[in-house]
C-alpha atoms as a PDB file:
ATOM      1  CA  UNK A   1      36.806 139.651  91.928  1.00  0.00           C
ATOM      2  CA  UNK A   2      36.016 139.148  88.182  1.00  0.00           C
ATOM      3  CA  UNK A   3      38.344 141.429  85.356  1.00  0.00           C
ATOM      4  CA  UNK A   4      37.741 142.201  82.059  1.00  0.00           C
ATOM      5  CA  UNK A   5      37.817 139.459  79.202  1.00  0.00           C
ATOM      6  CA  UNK A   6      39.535 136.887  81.644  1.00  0.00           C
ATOM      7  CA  UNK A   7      42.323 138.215  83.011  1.00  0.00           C
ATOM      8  CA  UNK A   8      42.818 137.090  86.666  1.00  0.00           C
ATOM      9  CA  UNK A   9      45.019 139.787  87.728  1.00  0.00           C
ATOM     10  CA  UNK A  10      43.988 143.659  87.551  1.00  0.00           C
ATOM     11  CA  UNK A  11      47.443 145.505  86.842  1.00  0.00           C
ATOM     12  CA  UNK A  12      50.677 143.910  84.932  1.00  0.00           C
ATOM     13  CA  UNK A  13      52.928 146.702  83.801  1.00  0.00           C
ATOM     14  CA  UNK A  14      53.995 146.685  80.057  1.00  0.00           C
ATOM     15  CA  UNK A  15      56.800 145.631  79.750  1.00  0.00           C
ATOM     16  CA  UNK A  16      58.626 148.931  79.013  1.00  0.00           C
ATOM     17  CA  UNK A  17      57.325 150.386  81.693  1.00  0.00           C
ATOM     18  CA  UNK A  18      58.264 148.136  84.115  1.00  0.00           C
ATOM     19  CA  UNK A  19      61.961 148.011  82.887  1.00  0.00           C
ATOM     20  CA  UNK A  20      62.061 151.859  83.675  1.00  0.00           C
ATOM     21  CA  UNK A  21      60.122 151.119  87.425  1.00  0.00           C
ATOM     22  CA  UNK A  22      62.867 148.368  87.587  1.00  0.00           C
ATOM     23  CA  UNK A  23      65.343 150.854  86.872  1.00  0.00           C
ATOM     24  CA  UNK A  24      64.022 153.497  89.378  1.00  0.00           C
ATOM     25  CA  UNK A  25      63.855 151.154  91.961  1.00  0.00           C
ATOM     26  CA  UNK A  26      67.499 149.516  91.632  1.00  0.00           C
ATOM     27  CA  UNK A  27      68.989 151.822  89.855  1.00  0.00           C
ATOM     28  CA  UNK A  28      71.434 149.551  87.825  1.00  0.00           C
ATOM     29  CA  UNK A  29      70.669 146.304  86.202  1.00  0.00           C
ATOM     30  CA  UNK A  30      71.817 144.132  83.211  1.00  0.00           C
ATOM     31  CA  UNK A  31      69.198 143.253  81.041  1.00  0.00           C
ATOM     32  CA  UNK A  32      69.344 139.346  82.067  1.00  0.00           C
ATOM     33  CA  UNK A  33      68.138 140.269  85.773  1.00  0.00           C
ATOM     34  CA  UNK A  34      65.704 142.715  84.242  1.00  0.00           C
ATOM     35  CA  UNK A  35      64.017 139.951  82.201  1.00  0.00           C
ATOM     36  CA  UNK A  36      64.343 137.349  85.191  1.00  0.00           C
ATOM     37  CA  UNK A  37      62.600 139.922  87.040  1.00  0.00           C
ATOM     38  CA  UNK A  38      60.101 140.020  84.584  1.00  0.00           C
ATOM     39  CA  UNK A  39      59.212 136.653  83.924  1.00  0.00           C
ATOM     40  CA  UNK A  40      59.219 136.213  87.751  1.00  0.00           C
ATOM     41  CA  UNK A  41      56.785 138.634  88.479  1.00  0.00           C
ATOM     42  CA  UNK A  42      54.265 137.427  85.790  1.00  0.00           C
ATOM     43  CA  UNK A  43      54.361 134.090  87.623  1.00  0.00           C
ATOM     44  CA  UNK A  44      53.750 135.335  90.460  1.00  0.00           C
ATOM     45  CA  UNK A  45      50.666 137.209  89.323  1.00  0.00           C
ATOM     46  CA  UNK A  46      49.419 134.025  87.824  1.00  0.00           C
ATOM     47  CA  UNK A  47      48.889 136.033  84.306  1.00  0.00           C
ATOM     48  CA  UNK A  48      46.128 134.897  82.480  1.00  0.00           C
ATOM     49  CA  UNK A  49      44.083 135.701  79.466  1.00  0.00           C
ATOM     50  CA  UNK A  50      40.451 134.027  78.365  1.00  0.00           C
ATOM     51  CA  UNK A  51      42.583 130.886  80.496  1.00  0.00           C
ATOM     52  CA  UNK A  52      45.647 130.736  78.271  1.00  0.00           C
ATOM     53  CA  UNK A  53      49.107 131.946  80.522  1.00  0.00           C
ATOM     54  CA  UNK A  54      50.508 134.870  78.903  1.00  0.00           C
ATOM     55  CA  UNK A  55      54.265 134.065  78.673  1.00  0.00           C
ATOM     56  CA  UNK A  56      57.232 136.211  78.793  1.00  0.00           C
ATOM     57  CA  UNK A  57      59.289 136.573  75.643  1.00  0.00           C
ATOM     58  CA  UNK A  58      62.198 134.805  75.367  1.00  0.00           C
ATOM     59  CA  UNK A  59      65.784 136.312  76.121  1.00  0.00           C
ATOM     60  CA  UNK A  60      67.106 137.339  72.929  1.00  0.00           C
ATOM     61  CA  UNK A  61      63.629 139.067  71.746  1.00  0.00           C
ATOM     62  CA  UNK A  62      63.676 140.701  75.252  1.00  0.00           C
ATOM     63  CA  UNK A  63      67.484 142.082  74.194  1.00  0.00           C
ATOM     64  CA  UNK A  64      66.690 143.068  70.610  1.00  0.00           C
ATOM     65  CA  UNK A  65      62.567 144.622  71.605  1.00  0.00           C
ATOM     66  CA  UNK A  66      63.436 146.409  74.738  1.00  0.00           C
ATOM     67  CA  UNK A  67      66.708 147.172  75.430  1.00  0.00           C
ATOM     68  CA  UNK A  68      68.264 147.725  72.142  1.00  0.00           C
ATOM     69  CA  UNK A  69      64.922 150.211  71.423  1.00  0.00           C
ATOM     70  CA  UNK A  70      65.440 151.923  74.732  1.00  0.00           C
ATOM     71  CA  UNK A  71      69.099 152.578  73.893  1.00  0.00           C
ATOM     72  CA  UNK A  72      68.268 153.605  70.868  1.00  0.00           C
ATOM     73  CA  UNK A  73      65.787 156.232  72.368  1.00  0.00           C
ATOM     74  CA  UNK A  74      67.834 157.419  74.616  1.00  0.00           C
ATOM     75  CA  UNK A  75      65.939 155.981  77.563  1.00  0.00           C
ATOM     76  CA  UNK A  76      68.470 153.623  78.936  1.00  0.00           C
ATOM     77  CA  UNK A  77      72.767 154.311  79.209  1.00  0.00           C
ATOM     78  CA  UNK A  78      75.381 151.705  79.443  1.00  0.00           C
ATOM     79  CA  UNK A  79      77.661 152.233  82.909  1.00  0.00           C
ATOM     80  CA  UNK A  80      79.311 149.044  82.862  1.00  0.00           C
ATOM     81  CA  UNK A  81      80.197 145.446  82.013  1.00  0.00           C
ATOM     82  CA  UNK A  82      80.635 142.208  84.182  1.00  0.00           C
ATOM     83  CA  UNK A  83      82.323 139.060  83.070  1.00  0.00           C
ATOM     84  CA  UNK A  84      78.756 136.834  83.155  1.00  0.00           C
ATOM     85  CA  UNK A  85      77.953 134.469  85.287  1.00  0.00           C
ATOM     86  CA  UNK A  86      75.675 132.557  83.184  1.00  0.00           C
ATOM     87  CA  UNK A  87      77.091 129.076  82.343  1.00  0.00           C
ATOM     88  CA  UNK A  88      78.846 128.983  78.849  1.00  0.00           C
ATOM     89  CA  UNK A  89      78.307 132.684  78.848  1.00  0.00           C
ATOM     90  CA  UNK A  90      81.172 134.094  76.571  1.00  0.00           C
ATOM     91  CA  UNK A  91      80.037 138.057  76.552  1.00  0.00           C
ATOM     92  CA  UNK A  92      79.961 140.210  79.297  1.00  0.00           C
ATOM     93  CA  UNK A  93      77.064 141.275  81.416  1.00  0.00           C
ATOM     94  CA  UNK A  94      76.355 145.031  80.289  1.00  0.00           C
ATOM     95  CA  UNK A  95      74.096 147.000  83.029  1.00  0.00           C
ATOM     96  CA  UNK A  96      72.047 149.888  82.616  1.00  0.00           C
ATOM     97  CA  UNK A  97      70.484 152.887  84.242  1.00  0.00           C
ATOM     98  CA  UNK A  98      67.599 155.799  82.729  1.00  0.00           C
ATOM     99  CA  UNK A  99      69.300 158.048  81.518  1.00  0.00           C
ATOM    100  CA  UNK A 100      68.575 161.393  83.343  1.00  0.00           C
ATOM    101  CA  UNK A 101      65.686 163.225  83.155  1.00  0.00           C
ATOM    102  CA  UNK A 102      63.917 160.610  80.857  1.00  0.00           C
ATOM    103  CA  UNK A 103      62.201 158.988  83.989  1.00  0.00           C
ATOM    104  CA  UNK A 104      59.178 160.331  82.839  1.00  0.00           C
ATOM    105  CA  UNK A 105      59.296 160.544  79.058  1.00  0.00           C
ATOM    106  CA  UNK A 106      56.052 159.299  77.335  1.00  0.00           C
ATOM    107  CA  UNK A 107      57.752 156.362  75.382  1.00  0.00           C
ATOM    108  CA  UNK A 108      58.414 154.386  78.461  1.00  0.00           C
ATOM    109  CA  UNK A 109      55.058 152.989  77.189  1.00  0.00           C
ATOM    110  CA  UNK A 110      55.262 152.333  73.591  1.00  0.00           C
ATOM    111  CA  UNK A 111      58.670 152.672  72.797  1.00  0.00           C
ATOM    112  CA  UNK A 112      59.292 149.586  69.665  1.00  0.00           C
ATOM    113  CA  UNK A 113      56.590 152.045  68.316  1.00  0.00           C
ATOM    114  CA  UNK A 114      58.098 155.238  68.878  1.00  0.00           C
ATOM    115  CA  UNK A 115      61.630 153.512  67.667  1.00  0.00           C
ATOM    116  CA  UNK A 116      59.497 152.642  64.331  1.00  0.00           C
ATOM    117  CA  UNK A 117      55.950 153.833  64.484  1.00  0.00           C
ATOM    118  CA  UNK A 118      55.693 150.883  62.023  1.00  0.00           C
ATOM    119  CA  UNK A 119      55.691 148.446  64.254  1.00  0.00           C
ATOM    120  CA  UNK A 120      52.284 149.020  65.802  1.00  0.00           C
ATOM    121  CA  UNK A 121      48.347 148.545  64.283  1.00  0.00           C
ATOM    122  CA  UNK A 122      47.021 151.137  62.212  1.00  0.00           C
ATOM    123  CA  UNK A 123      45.518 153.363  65.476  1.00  0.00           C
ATOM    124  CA  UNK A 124      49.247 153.654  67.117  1.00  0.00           C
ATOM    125  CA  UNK A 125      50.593 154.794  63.687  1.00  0.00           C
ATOM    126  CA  UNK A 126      48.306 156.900  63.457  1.00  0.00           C
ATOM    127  CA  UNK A 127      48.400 158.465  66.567  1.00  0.00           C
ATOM    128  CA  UNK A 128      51.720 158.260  66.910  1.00  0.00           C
ATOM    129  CA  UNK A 129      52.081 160.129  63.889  1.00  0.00           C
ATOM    130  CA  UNK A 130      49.769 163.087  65.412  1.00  0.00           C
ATOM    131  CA  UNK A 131      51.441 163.112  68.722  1.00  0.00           C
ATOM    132  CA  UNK A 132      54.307 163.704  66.467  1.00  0.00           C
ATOM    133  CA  UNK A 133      52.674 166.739  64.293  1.00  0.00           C
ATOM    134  CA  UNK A 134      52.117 168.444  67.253  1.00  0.00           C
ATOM    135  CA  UNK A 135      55.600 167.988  68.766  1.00  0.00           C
ATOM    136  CA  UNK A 136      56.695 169.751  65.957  1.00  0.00           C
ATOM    137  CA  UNK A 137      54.483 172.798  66.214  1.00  0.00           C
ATOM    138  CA  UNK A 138      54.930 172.679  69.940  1.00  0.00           C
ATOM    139  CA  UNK A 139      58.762 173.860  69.169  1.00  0.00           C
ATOM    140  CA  UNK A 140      57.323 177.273  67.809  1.00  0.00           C
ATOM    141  CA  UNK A 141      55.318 177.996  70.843  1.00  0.00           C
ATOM    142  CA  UNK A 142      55.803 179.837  73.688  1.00  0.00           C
ATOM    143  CA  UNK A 143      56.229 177.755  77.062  1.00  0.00           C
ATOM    144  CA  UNK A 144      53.031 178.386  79.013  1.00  0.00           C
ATOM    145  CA  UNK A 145      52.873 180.191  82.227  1.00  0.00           C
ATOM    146  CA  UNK A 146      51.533 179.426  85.590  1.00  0.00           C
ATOM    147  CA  UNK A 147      48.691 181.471  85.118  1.00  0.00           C
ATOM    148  CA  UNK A 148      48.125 179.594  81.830  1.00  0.00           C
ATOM    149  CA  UNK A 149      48.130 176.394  83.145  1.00  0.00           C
ATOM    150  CA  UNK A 150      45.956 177.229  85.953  1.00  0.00           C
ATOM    151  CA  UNK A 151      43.213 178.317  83.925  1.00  0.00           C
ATOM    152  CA  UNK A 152      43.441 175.394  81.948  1.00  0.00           C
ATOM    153  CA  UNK A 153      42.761 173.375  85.017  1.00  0.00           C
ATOM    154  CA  UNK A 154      40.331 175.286  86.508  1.00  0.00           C
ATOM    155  CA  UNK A 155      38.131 175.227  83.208  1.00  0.00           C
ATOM    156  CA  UNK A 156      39.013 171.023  83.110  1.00  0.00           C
ATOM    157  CA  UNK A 157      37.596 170.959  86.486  1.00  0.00           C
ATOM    158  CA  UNK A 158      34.190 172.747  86.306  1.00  0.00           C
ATOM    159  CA  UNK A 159      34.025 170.004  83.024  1.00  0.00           C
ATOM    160  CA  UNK A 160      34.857 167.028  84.992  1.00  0.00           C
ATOM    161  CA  UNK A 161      32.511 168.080  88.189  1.00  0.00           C
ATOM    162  CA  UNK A 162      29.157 167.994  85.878  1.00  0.00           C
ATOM    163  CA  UNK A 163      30.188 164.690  84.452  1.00  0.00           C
ATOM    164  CA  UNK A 164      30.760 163.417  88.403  1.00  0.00           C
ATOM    165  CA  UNK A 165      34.119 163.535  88.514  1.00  0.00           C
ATOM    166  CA  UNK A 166      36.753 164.418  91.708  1.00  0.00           C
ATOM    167  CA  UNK A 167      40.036 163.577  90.061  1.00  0.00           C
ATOM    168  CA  UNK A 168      42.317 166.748  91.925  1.00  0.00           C
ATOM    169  CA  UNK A 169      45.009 168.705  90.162  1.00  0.00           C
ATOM    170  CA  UNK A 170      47.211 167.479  93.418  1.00  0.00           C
ATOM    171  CA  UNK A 171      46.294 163.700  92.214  1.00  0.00           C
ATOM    172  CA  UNK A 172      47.141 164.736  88.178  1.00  0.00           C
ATOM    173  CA  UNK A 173      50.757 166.208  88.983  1.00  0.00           C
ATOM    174  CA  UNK A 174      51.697 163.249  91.555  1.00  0.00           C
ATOM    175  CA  UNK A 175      50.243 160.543  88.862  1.00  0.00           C
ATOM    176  CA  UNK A 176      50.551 162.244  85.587  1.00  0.00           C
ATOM    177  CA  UNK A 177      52.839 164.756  86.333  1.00  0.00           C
ATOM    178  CA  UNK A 178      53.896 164.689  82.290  1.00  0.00           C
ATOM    179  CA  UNK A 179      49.882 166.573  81.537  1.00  0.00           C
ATOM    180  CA  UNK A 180      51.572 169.924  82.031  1.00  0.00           C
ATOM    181  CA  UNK A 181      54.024 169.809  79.613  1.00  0.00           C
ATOM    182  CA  UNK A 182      51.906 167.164  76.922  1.00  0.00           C
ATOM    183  CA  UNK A 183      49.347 169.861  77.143  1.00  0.00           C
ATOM    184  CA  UNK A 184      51.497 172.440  75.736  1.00  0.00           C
ATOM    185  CA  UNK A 185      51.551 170.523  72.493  1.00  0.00           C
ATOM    186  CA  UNK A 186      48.005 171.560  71.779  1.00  0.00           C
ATOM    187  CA  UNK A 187      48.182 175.074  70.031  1.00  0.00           C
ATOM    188  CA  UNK A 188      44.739 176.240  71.287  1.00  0.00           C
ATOM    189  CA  UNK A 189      43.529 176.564  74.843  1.00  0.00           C
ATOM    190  CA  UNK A 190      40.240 174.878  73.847  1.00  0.00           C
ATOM    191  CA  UNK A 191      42.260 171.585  72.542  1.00  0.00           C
ATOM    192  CA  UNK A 192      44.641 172.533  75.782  1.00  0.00           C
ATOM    193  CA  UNK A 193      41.346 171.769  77.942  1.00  0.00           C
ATOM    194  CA  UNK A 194      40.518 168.740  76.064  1.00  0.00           C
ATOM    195  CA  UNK A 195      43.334 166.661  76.583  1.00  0.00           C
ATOM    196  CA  UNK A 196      43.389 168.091  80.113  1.00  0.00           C
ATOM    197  CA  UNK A 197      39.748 165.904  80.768  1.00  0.00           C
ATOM    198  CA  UNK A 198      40.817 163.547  78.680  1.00  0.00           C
ATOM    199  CA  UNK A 199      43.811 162.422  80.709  1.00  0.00           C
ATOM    200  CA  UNK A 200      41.933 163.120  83.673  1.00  0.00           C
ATOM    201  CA  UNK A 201      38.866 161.007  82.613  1.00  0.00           C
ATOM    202  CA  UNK A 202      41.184 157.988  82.240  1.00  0.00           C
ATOM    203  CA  UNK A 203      43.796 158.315  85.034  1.00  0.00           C
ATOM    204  CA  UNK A 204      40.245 158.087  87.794  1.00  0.00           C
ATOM    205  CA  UNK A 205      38.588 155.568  85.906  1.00  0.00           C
ATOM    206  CA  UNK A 206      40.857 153.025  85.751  1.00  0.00           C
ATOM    207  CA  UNK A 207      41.892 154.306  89.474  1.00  0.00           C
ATOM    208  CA  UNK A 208      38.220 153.489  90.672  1.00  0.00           C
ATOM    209  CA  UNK A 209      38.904 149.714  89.720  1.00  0.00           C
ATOM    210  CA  UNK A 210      42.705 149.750  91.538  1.00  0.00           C
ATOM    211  CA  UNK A 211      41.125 151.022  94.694  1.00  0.00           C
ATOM    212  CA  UNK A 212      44.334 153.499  94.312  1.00  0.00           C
ATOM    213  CA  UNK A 213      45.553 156.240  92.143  1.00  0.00           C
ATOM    214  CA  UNK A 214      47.800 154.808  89.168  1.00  0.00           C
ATOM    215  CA  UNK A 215      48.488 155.685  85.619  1.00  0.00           C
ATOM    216  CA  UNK A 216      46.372 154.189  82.870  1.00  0.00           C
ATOM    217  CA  UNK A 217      49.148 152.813  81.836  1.00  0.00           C
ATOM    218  CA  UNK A 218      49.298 150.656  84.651  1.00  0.00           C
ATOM    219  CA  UNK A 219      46.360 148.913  84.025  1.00  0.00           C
ATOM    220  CA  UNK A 220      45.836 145.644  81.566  1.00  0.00           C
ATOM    221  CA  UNK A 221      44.625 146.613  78.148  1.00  0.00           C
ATOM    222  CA  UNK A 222      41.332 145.598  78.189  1.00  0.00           C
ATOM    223  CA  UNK A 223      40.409 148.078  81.230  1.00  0.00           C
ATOM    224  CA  UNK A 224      43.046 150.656  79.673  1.00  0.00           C
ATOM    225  CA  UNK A 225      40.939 150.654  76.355  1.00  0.00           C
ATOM    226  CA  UNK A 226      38.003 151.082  78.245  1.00  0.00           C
ATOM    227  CA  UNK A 227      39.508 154.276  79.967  1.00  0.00           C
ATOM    228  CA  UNK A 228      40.736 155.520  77.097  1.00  0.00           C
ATOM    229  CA  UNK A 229      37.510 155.223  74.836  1.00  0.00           C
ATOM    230  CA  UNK A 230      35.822 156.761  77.695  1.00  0.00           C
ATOM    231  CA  UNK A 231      38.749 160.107  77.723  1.00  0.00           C
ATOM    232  CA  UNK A 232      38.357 160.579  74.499  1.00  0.00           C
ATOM    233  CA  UNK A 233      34.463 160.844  74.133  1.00  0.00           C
ATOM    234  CA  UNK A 234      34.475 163.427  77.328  1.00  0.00           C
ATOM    235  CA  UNK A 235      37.378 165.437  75.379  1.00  0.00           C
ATOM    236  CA  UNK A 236      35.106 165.348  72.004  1.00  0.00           C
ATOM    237  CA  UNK A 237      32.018 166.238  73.974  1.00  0.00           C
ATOM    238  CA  UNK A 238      34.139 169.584  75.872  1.00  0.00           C
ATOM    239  CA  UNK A 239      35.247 170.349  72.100  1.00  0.00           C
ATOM    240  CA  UNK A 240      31.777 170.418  70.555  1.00  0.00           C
ATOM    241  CA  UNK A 241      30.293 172.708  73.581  1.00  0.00           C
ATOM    242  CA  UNK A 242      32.983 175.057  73.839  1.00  0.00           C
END
């Protein structure tokens, strides 16, 4: 099976996702077994882009990148230390879990730019900034209901069905179960809607490649620029008919 722009393997976690799915699944870990575990699994996969092997980063980047940022976030907490058993090791082994309730939190996925939106291009600056804005003026709006939220779906839907698609609200709250929340960052339900079919546009596209239900951000960024492209020209076309 052929991917996108030469990469030989369809899904390779960023790697701030995959320390929190790391995390979930072990629930402890220093960050030395996190980045073994890393560079191990992109070996395995056989990572490749246009031919070249894309190559973990080394050790100390990993420490000061990831898990520095993450602390800094609040993603990650400290519950203990280990003498090390690396050879001429003279520190001890920290290990860390998520900190509760941040399983979920959007910058899992970005988080060196959501430490220092500096850090990325121009576009994740810039939209980092927005998402920002609007977390903001999210603080001075009421939480929505039930009744709220299911209108907003059901008017998503009807959208989604003309354009051919089948994505299910039961498929959006097991996958992306952060859209009900995000969604109440918008202040009107018309932009509400719109980000709605936007992350439901993406979420089955780059599904329909997987051959399973996953999280855009699961996919490589080629295919996850694709499906993001594509969720924002669906929410720009619901915003100029409604």
């Amino acid at each position: 099976m052929a991917y996108p722009l030469g990469w030989r393997v369809p899904f390779v976690y960023p790697t701030g996702t995959f320390i929190r799915d790391y995390l979930k699944e072990h629930k402890t870990a220093s960050a030395y077994e996190m980045w073994k575990a890393l560079k191990a699994a992109r070996a395995t996969y056989g990572l490749t882009y246009k031919k070249e092997p894309i190559i973990v980063c080394r050790y100390e980047s990993f420490l000061r990148n990831y898990i520095y940022v993450l602390k800094k976030l609040g993603l990650i907490q400290l519950v203990r230390k280990e003498p090390s058993d690396r050879a001429g090791a003279k520190l001890p082994r920290h290990y860390y879990r998520i900190t509760p309730g941040r399983e979920d939190d959007p910058r899992w996925r970005h988080p060196q730019i959501a430490y220092d939106a500096r850090r990325g291009l121009t576009k994740h600056r810039k939209a980092y900034a927005r998402a920002a804005k609007k977390r903001r003026v999210a603080v001075e709006l009421a939480p929505l209901t039930v009744e709220e939220l299911d209108r907003i779906w059901r008017s998503a839907e009807a959208f989604l069905r003309e354009k051919g698609y089948r994505i299910t609200r039961d498929v959006m709250d097991a996958v992306v179960p952060e859209w009900s929340s995000e969604v109440a960052l918008y202040s009107t339900f018309k932009e509400r809607v719109g980000y709605t079919i936007r992350k439901a546009a993406e979420t089955e596209y780059v599904s329909r490649v997987a051959r399973r239900w996953i999280r855009v951000e699961e996919a490589p960024e080629p295919l996850r620029s694709e499906a993001v492209k594509l969720g924002k020209t669906l929410e720009k076309e619901w915003l100029r008919k409604s």
